[in-house]
C-alpha atoms as a PDB file:
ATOM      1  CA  UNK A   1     -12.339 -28.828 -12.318  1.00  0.00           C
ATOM      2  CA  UNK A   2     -15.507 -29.186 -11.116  1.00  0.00           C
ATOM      3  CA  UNK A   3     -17.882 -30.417 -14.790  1.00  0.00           C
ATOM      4  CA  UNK A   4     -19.019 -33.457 -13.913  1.00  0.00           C
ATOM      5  CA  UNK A   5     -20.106 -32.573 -10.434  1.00  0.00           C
ATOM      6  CA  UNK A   6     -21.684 -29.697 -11.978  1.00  0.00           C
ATOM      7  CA  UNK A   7     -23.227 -31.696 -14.540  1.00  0.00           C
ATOM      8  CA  UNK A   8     -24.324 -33.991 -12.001  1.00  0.00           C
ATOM      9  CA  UNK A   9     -26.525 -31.854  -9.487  1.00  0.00           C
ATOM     10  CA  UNK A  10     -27.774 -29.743 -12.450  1.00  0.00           C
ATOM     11  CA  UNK A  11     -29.568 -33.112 -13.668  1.00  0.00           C
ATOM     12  CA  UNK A  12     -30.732 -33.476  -9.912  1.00  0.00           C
ATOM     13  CA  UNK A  13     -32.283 -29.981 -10.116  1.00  0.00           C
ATOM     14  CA  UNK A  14     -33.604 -30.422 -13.489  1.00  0.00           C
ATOM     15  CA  UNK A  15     -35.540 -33.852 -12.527  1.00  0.00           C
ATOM     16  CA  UNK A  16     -36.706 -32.265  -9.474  1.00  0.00           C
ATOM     17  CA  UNK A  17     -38.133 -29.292 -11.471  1.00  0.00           C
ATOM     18  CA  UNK A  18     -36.457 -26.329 -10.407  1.00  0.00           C
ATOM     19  CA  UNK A  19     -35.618 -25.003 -13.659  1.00  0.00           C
ATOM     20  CA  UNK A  20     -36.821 -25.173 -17.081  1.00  0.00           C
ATOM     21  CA  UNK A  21     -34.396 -27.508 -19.060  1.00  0.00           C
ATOM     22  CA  UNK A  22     -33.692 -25.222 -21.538  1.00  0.00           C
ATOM     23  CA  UNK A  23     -31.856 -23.236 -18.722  1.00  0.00           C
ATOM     24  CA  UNK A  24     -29.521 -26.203 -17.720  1.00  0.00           C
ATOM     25  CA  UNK A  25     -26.502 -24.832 -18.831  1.00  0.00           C
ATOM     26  CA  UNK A  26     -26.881 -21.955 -17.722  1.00  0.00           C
ATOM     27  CA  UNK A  27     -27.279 -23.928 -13.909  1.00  0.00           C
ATOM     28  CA  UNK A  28     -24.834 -25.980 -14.493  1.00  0.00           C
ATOM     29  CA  UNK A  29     -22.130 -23.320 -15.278  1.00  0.00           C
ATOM     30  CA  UNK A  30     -23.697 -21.365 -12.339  1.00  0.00           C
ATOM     31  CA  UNK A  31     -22.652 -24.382 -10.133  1.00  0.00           C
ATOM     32  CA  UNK A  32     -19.401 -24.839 -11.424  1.00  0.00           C
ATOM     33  CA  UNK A  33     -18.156 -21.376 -10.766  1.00  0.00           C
ATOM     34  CA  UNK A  34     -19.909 -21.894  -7.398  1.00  0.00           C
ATOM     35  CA  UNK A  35     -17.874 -25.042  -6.371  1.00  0.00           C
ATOM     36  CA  UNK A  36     -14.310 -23.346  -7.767  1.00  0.00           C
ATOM     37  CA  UNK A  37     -15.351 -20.668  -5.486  1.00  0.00           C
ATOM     38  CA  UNK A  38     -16.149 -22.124  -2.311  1.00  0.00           C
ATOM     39  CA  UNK A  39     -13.027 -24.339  -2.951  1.00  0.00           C
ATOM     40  CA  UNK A  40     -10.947 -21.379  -3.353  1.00  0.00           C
ATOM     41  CA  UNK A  41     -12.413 -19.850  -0.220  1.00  0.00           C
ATOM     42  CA  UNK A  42     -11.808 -23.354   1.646  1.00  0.00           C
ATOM     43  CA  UNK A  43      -8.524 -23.318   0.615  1.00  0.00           C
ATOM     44  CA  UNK A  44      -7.269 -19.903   1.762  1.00  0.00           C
ATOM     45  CA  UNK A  45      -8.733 -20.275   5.539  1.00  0.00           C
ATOM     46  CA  UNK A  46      -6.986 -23.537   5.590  1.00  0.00           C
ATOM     47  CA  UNK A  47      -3.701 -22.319   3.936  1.00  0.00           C
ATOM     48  CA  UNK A  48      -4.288 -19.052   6.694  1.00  0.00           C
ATOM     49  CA  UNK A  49      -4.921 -21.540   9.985  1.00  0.00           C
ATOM     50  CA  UNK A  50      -2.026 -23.838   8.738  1.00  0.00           C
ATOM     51  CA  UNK A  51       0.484 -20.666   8.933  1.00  0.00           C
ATOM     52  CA  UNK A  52      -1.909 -19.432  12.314  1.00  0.00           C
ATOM     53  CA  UNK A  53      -3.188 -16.398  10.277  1.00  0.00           C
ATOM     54  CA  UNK A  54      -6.783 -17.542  10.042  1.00  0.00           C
ATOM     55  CA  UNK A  55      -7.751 -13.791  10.899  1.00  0.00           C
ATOM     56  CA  UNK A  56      -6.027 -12.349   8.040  1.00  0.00           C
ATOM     57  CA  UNK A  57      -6.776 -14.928   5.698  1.00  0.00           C
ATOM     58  CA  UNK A  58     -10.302 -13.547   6.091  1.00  0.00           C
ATOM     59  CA  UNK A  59      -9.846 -10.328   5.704  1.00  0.00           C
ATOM     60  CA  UNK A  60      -7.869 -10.996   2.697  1.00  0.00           C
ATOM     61  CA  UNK A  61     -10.562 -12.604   0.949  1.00  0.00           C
ATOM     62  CA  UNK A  62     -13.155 -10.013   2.374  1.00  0.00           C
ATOM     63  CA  UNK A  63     -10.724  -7.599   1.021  1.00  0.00           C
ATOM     64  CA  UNK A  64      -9.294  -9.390  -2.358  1.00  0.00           C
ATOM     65  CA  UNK A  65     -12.363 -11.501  -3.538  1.00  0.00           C
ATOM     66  CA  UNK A  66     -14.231  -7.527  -4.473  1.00  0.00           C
ATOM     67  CA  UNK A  67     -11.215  -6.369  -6.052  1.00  0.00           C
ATOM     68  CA  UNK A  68     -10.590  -9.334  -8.305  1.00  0.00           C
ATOM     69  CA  UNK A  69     -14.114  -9.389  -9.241  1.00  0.00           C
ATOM     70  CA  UNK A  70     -14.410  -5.546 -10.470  1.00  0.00           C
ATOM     71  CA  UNK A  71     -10.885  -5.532 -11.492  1.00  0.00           C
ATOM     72  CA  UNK A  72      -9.726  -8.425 -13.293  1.00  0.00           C
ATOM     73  CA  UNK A  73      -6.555 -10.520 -12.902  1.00  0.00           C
ATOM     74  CA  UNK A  74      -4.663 -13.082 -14.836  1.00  0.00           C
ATOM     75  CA  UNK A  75      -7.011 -15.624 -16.947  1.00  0.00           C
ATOM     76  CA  UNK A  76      -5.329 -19.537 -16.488  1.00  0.00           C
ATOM     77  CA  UNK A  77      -5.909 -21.666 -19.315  1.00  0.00           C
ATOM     78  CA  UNK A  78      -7.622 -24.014 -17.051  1.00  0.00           C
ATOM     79  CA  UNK A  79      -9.573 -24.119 -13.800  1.00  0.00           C
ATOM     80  CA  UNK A  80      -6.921 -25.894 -12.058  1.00  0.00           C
ATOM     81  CA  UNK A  81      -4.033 -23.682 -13.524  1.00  0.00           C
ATOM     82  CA  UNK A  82      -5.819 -21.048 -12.095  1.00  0.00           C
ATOM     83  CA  UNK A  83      -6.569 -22.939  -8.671  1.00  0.00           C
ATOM     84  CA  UNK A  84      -2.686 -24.016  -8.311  1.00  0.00           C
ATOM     85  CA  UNK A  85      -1.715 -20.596  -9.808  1.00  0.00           C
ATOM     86  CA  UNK A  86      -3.938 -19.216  -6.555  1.00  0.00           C
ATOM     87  CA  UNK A  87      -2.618 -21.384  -3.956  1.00  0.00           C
ATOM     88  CA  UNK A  88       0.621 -20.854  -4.608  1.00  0.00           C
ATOM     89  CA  UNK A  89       0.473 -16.750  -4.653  1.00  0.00           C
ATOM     90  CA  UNK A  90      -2.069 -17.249  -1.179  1.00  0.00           C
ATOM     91  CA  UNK A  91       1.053 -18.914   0.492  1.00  0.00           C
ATOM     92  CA  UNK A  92       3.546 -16.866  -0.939  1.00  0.00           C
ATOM     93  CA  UNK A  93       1.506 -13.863   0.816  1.00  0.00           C
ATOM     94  CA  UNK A  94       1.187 -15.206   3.854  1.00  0.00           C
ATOM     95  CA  UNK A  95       4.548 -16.373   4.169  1.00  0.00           C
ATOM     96  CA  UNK A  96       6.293 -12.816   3.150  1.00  0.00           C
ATOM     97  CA  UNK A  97       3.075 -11.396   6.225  1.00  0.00           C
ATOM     98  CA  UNK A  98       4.306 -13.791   8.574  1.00  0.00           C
ATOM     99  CA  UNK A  99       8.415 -12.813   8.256  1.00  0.00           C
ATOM    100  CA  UNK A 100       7.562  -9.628   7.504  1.00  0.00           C
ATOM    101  CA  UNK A 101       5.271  -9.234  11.182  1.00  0.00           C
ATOM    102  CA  UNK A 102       7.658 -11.849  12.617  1.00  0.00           C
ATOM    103  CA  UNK A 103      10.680  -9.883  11.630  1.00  0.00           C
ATOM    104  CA  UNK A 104       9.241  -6.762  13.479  1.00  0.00           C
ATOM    105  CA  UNK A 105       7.835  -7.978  16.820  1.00  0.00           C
ATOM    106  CA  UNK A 106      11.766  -9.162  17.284  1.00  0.00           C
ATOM    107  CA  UNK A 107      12.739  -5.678  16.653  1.00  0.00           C
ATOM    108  CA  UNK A 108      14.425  -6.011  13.417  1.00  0.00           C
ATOM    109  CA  UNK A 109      14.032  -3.993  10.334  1.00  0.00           C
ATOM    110  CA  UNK A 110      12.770  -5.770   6.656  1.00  0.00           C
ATOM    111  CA  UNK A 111      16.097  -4.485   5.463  1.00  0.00           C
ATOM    112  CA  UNK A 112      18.430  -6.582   7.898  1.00  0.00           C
ATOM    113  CA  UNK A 113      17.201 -10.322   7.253  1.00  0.00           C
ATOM    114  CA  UNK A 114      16.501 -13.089   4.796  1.00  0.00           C
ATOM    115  CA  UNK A 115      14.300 -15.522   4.624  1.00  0.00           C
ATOM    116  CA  UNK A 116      16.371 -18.582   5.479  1.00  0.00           C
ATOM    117  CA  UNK A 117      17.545 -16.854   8.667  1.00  0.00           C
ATOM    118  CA  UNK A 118      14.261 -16.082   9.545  1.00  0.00           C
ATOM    119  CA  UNK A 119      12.949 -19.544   8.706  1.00  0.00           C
ATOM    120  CA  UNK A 120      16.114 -21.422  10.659  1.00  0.00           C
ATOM    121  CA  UNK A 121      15.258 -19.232  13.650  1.00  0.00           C
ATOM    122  CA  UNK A 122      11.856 -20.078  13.530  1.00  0.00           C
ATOM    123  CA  UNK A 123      12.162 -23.852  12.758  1.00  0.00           C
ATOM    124  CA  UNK A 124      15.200 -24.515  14.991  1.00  0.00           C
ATOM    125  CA  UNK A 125      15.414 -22.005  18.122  1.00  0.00           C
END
């Protein structure tokens, strides 16, 4: 997603001589993995303060970003099947947190609802 950004500020870096050219790949893959990062990072606190769960969208990636990285996951084809692939499991997580927690402070049990009831209430009450 990011190759010709990368591209771009490793040819900064290598005119202002921070590097030895023959390392420029190796920078400029280094920056691209950086940028997918910090856009996945980006992306989760806004998805978390868009559903009001900024708090545990940080712990999540305090708690998942380790894990993933020593254990492994899925490998996408491309960077941005991987990035939607991401975004769309971050929502569905918060989404299942936030009926599941809003479910209980109202007293009911995970057993006794569905989602579009929950949604309805929340959307039209």
């Amino acid at each position: 997603m990011f190759y010709k950004a990368s591209i771009y500020i490793a040819d900064i870096l290598e005119q202002q001589n921070k590097f030895a050219s023959e390392d420029k790949e190796v920078y400029r893959y280094g920056i691209q993995q950086g940028l997918n990062l910090a856009l996945n990072i980006l992306t989760t606190i806004i998805i978390g303060c868009l559903c009001d769960m900024l708090l545990p969208s940080i712990l999540f990636l305090v708690c998942y970003m380790p894990l993933r990285s020593f254990c492994g996951g899925y490998h996408a084809k491309t960077h941005l099947r991987c990035y939607i692939y991401s975004v769309i499991m971050i929502t569905n997580l918060f989404i299942f947190f936030f009926v599941l927690f809003l479910s209980q402070a109202r007293g009911r049990t995970t057993s006794n609802f569905t989602l579009e009831n929950e949604l309805d209430h929340i959307y039209f009450t």
